[in-house]
PDB file of N, CA and C in Angstrom:
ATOM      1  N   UNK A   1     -61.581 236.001  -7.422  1.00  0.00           N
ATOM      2  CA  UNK A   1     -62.544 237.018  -7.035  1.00  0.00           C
ATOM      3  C   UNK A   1     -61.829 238.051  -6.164  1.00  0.00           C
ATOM      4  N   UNK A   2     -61.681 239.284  -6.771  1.00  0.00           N
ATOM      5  CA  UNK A   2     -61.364 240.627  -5.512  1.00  0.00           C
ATOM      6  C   UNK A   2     -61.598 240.695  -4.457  1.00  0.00           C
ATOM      7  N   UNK A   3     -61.544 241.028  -3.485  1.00  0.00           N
ATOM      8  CA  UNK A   3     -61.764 241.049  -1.693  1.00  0.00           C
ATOM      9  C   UNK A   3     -62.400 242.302  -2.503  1.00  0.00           C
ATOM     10  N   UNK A   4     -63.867 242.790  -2.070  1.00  0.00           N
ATOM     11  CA  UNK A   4     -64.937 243.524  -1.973  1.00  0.00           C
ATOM     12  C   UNK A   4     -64.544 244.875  -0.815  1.00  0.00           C
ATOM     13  N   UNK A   5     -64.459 245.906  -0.717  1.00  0.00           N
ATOM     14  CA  UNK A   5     -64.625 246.893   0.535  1.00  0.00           C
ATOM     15  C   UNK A   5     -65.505 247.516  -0.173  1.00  0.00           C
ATOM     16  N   UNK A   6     -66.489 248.310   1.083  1.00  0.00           N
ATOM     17  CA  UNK A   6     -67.187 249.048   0.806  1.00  0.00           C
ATOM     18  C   UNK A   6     -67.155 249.776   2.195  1.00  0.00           C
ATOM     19  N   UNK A   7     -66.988 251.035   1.788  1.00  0.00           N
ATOM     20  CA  UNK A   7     -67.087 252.068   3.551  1.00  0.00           C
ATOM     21  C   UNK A   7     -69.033 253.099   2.857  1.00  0.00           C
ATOM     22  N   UNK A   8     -69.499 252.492   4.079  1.00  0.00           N
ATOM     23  CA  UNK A   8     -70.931 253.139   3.959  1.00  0.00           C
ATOM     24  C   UNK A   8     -71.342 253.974   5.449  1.00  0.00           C
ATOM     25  N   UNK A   9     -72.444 254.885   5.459  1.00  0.00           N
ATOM     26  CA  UNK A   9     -72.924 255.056   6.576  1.00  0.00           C
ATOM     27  C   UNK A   9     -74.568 254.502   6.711  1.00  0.00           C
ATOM     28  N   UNK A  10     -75.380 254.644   7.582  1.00  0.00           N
ATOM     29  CA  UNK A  10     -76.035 253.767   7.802  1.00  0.00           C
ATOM     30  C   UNK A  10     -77.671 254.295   6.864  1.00  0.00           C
ATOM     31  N   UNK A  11     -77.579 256.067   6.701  1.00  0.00           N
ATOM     32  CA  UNK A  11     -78.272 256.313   6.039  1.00  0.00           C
ATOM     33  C   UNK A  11     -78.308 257.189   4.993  1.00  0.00           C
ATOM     34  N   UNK A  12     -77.162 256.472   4.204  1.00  0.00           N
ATOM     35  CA  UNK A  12     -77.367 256.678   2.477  1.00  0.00           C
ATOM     36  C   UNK A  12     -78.112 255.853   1.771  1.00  0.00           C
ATOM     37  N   UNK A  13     -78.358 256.980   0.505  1.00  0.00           N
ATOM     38  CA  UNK A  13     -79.347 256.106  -0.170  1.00  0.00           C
ATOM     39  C   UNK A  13     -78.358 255.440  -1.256  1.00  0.00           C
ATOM     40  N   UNK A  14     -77.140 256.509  -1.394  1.00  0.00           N
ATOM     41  CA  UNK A  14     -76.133 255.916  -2.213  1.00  0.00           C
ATOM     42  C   UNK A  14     -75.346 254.328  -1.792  1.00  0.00           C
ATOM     43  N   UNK A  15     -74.956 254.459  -0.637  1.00  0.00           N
ATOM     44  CA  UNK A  15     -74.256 253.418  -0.112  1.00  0.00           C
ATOM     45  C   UNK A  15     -75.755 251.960  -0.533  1.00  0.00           C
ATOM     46  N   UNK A  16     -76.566 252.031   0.339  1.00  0.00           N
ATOM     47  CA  UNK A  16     -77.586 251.229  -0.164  1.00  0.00           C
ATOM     48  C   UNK A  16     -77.656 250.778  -1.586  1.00  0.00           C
ATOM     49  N   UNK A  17     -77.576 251.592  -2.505  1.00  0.00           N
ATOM     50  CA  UNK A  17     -77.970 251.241  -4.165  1.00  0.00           C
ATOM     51  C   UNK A  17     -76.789 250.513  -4.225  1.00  0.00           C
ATOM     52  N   UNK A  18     -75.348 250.963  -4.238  1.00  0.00           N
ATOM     53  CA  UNK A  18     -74.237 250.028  -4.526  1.00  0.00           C
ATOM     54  C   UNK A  18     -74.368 248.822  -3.453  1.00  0.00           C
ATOM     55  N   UNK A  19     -74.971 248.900  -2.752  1.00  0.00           N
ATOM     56  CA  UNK A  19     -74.799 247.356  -2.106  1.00  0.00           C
ATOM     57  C   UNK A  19     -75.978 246.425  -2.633  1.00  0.00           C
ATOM     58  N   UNK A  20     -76.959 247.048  -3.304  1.00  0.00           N
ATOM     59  CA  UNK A  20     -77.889 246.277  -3.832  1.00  0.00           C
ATOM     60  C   UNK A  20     -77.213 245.846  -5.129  1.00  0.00           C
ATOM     61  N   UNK A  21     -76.634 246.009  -5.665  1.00  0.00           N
ATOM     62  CA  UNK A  21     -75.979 246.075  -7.157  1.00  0.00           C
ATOM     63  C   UNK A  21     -74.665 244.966  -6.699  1.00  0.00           C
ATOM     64  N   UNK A  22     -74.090 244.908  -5.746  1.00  0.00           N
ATOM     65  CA  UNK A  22     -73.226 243.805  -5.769  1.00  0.00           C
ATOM     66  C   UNK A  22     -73.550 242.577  -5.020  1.00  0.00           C
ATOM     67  N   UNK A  23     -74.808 242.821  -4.104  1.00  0.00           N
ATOM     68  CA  UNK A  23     -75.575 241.367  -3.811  1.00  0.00           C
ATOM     69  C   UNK A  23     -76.476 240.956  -4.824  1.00  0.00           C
ATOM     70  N   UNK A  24     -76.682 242.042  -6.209  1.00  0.00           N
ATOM     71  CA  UNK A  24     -77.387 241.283  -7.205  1.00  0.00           C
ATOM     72  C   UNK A  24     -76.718 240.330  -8.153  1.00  0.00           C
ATOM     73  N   UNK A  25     -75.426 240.764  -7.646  1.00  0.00           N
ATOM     74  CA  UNK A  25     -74.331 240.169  -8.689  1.00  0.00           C
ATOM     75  C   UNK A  25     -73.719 239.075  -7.611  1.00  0.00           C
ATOM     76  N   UNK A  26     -74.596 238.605  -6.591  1.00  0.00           N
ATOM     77  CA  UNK A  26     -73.743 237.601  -5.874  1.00  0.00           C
ATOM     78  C   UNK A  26     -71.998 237.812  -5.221  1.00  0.00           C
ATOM     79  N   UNK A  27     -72.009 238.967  -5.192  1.00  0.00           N
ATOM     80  CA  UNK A  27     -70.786 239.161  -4.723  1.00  0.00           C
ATOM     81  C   UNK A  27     -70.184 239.853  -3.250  1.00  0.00           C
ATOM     82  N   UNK A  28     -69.809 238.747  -2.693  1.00  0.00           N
ATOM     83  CA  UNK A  28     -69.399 239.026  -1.055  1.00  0.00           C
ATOM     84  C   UNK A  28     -68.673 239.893  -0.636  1.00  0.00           C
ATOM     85  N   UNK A  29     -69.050 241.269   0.072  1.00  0.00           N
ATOM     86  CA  UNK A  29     -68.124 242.229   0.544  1.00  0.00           C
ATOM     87  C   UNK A  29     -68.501 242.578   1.944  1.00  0.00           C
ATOM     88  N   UNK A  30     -66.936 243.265   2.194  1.00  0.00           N
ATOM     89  CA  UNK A  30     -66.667 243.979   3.463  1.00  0.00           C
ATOM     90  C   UNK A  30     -67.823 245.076   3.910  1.00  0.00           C
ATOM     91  N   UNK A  31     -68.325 245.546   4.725  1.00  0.00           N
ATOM     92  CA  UNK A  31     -68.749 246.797   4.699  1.00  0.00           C
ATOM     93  C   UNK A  31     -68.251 247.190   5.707  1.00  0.00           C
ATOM     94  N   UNK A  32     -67.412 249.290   5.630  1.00  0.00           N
ATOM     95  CA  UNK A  32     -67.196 249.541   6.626  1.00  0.00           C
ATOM     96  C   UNK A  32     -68.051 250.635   7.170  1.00  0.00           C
ATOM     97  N   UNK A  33     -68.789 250.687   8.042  1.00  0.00           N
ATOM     98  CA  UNK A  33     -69.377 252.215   8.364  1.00  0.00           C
ATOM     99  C   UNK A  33     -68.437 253.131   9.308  1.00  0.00           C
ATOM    100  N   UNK A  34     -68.799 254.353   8.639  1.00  0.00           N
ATOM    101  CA  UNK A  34     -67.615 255.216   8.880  1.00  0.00           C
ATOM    102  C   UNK A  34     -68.191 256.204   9.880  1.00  0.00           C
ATOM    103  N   UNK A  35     -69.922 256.268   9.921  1.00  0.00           N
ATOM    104  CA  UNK A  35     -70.486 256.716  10.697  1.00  0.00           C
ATOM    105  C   UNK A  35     -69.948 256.738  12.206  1.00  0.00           C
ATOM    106  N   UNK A  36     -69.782 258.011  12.689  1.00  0.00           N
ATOM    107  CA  UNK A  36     -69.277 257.845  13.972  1.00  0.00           C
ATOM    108  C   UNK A  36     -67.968 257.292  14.404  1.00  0.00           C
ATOM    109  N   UNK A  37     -67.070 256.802  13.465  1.00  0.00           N
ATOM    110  CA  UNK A  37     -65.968 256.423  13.630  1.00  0.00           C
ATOM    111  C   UNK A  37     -64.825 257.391  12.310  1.00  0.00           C
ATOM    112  N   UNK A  38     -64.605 257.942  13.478  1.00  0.00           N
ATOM    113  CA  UNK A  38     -63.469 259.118  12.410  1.00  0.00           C
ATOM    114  C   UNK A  38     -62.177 257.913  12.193  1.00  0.00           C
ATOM    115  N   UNK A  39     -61.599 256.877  12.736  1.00  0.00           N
ATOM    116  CA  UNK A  39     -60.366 256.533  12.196  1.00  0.00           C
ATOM    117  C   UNK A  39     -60.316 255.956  10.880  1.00  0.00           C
ATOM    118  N   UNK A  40     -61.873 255.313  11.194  1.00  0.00           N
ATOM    119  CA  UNK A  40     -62.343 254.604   9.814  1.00  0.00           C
ATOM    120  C   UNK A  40     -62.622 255.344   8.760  1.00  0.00           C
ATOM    121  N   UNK A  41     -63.096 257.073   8.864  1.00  0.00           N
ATOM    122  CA  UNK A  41     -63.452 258.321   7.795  1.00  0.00           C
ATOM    123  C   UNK A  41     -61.903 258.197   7.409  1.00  0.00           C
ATOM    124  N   UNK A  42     -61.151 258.318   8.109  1.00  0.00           N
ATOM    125  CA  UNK A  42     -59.733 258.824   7.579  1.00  0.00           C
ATOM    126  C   UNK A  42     -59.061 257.744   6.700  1.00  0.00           C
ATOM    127  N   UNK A  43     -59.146 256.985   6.965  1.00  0.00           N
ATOM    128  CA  UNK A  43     -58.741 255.206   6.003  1.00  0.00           C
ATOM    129  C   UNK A  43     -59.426 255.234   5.108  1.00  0.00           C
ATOM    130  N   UNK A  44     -60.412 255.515   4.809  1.00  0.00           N
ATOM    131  CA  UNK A  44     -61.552 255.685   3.933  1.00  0.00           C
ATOM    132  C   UNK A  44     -60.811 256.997   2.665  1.00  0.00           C
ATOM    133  N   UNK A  45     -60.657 257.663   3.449  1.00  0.00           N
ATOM    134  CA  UNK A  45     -60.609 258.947   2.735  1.00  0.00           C
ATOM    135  C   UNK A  45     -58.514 258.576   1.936  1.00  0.00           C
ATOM    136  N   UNK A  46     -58.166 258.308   3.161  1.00  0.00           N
ATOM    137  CA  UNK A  46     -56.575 257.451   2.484  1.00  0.00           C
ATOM    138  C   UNK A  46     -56.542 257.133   1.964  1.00  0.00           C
ATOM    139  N   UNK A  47     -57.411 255.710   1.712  1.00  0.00           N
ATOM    140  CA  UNK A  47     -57.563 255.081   0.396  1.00  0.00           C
ATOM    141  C   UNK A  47     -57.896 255.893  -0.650  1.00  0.00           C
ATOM    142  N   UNK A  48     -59.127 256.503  -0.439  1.00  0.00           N
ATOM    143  CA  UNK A  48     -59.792 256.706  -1.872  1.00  0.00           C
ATOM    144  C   UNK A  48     -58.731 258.279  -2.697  1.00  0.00           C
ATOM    145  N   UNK A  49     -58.072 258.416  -1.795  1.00  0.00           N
ATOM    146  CA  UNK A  49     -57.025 259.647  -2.607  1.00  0.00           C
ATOM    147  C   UNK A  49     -57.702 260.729  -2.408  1.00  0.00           C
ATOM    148  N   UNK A  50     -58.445 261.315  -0.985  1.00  0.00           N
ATOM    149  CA  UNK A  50     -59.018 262.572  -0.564  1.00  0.00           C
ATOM    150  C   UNK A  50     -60.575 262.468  -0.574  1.00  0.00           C
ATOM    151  N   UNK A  51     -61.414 261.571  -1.552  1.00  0.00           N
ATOM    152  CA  UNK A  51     -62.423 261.441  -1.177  1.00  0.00           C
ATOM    153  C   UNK A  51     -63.483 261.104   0.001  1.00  0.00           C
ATOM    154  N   UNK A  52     -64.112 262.091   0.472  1.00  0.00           N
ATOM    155  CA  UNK A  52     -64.626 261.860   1.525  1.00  0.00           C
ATOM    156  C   UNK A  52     -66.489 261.640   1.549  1.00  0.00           C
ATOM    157  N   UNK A  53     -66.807 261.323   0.221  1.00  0.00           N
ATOM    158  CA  UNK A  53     -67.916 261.124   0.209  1.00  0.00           C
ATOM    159  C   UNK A  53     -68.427 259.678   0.633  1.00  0.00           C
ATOM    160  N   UNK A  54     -69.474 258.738   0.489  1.00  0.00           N
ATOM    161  CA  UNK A  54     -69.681 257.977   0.697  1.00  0.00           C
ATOM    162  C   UNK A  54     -70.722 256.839  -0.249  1.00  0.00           C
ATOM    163  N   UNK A  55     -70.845 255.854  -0.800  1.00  0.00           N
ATOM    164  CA  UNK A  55     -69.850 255.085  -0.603  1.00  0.00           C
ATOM    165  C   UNK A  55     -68.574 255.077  -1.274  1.00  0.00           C
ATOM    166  N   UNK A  56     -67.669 254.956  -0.777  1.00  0.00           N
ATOM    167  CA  UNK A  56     -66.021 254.425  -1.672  1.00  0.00           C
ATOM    168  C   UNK A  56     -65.992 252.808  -1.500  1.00  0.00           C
ATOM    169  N   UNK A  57     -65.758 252.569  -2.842  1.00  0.00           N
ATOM    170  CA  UNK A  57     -65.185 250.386  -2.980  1.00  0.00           C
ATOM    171  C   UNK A  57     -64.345 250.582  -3.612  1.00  0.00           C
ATOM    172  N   UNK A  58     -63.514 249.789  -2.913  1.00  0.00           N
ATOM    173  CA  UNK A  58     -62.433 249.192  -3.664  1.00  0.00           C
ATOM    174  C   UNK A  58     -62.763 247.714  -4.182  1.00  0.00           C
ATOM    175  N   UNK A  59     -62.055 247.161  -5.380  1.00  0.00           N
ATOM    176  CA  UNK A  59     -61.915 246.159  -5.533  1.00  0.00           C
ATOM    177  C   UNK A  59     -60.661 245.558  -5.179  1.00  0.00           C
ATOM    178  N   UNK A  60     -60.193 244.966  -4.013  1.00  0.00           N
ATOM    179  CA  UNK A  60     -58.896 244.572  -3.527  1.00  0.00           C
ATOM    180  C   UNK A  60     -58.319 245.828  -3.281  1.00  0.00           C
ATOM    181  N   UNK A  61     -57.122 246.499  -3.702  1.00  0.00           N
ATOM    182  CA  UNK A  61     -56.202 247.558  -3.132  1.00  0.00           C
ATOM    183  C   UNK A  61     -56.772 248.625  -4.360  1.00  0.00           C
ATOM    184  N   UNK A  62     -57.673 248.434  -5.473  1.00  0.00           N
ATOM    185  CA  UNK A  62     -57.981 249.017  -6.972  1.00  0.00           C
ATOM    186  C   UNK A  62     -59.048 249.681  -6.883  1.00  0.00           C
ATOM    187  N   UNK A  63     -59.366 251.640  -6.497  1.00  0.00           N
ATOM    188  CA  UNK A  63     -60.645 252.520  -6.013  1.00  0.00           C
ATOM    189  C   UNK A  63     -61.391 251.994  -6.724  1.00  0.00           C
ATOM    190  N   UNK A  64     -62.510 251.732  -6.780  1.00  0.00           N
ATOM    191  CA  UNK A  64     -63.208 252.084  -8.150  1.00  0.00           C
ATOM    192  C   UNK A  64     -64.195 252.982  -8.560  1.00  0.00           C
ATOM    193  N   UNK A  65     -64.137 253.433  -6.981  1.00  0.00           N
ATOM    194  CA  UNK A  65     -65.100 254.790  -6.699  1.00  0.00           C
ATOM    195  C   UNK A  65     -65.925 254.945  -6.082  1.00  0.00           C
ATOM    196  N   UNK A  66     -67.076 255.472  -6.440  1.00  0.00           N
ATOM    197  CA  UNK A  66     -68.701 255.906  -5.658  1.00  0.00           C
ATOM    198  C   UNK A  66     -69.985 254.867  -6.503  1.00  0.00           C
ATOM    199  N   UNK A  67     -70.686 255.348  -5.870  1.00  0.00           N
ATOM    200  CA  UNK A  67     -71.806 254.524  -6.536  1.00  0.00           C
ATOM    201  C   UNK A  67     -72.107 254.541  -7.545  1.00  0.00           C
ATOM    202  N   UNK A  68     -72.321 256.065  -8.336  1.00  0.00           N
ATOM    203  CA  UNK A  68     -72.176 255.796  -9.484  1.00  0.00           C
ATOM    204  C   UNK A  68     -71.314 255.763 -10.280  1.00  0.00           C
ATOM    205  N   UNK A  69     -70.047 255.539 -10.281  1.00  0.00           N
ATOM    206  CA  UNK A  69     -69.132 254.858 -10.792  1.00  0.00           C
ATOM    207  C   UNK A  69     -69.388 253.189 -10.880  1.00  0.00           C
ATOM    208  N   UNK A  70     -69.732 252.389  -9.653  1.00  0.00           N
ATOM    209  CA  UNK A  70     -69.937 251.494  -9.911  1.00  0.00           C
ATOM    210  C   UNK A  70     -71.051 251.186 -10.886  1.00  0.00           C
ATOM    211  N   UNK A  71     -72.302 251.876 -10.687  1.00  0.00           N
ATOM    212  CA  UNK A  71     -73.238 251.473 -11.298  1.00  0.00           C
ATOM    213  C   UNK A  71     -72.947 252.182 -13.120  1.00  0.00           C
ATOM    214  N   UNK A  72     -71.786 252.375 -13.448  1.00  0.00           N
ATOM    215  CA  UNK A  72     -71.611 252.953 -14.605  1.00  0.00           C
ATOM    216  C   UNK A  72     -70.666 251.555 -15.163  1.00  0.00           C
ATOM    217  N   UNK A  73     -69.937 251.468 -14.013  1.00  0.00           N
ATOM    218  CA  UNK A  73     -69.056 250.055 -14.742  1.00  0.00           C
ATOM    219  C   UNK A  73     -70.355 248.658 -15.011  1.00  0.00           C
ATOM    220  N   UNK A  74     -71.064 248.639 -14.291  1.00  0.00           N
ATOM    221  CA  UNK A  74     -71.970 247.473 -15.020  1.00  0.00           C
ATOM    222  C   UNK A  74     -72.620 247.807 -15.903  1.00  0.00           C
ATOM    223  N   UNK A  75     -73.037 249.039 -16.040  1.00  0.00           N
ATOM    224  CA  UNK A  75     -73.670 249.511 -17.216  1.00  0.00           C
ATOM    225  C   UNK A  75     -73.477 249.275 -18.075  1.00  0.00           C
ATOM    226  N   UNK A  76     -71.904 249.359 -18.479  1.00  0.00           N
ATOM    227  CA  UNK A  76     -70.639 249.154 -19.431  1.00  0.00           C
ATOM    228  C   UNK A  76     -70.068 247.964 -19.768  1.00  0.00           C
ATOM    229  N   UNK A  77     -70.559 247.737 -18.957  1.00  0.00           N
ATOM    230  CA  UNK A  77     -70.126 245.659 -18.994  1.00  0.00           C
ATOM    231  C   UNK A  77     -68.649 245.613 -18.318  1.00  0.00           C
ATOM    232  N   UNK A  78     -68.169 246.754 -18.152  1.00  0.00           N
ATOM    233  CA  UNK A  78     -66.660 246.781 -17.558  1.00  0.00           C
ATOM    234  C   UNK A  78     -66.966 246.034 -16.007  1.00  0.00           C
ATOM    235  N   UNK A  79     -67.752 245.891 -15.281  1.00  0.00           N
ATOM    236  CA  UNK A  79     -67.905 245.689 -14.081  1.00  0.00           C
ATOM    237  C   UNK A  79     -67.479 244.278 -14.348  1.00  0.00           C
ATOM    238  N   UNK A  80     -68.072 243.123 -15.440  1.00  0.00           N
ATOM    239  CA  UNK A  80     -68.181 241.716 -15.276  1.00  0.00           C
ATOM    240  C   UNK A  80     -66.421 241.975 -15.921  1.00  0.00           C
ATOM    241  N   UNK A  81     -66.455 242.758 -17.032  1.00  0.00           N
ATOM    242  CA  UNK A  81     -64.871 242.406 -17.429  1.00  0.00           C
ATOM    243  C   UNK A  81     -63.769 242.331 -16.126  1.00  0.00           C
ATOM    244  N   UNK A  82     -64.174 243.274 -14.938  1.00  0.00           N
ATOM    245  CA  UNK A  82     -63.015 243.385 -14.135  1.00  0.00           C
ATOM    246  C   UNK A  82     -63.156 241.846 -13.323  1.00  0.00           C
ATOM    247  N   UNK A  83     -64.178 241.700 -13.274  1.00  0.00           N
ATOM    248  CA  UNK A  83     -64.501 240.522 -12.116  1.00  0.00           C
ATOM    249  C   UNK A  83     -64.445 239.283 -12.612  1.00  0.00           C
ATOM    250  N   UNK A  84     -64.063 239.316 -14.391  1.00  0.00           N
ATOM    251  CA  UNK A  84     -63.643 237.767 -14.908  1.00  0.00           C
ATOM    252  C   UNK A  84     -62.000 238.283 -14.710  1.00  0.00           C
ATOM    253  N   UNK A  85     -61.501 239.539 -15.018  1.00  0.00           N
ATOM    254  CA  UNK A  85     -60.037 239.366 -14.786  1.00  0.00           C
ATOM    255  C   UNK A  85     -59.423 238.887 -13.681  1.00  0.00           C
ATOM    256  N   UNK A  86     -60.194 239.179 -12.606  1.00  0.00           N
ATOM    257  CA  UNK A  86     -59.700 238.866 -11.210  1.00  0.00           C
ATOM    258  C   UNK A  86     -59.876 237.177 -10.791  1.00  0.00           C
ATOM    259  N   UNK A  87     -60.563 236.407 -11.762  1.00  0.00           N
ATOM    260  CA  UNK A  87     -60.841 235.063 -11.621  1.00  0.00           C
ATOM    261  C   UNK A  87     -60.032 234.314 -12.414  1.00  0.00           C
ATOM    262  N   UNK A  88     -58.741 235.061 -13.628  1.00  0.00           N
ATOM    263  CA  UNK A  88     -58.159 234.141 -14.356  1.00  0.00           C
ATOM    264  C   UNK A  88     -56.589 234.411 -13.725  1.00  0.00           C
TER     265      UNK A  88
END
C-alpha cells in the first residue's frame, strides 16, 4: 500500500471530496494543512512541480494531482489498478 499525502486547507470543498473518496476506499492518509503555514505551502507546491492549488496527493513520492484527478482515476478504474500495483 502507498504512504497516502494529502496537503488540504480546512475550508475546501475540494480537499473534503478527495478525502471522502479515499476513506471510502478504506485508505489511510497523511493530511497536511497548509493553511497558515507557508513552509508547508512551499513543500506542497515543491512537490507538486509549481502547483499551488489545493488539494495535491501524492501516492508515496508519485503526484497524482488534485481532486479531480483523483476522482477521474477511480472513475477509470486506474485508481484500484495503481493501488493493486503498489500491493504486489
Amino acid at each position: 500500500m502507498p504512504q497516502i499525502t494529502i496537503y488540504t486547507t480546512a475550508t475546501c470543498p475540494y480537499c473534503r471530496r478527495a478525502k471522502e473518496l479515499l476513506r471510502s476506499k478504506n485508505l489511510p492518509f497523511t493530511e497536511i494543512a497548509v493553511d497558515g503555514d507557508a513552509e508547508a505551502r512551499r513543500e506542497m507546491t515543491a512537490r507538486a512541480h509549481g502547483a499551488m492549488t489545493v488539494p495535491q496527493i501524492f501516492f508515496d513520492d508519485n503526484h497524482i494531482g488534485d481532486c479531480d484527478e483523483l476522482h477521474e482515476l477511480a472513475r477509470t478504474g486506474k485508481l484500484d489498478l495503481l493501488l493493486a500495483g503498489a500491493t504486489q
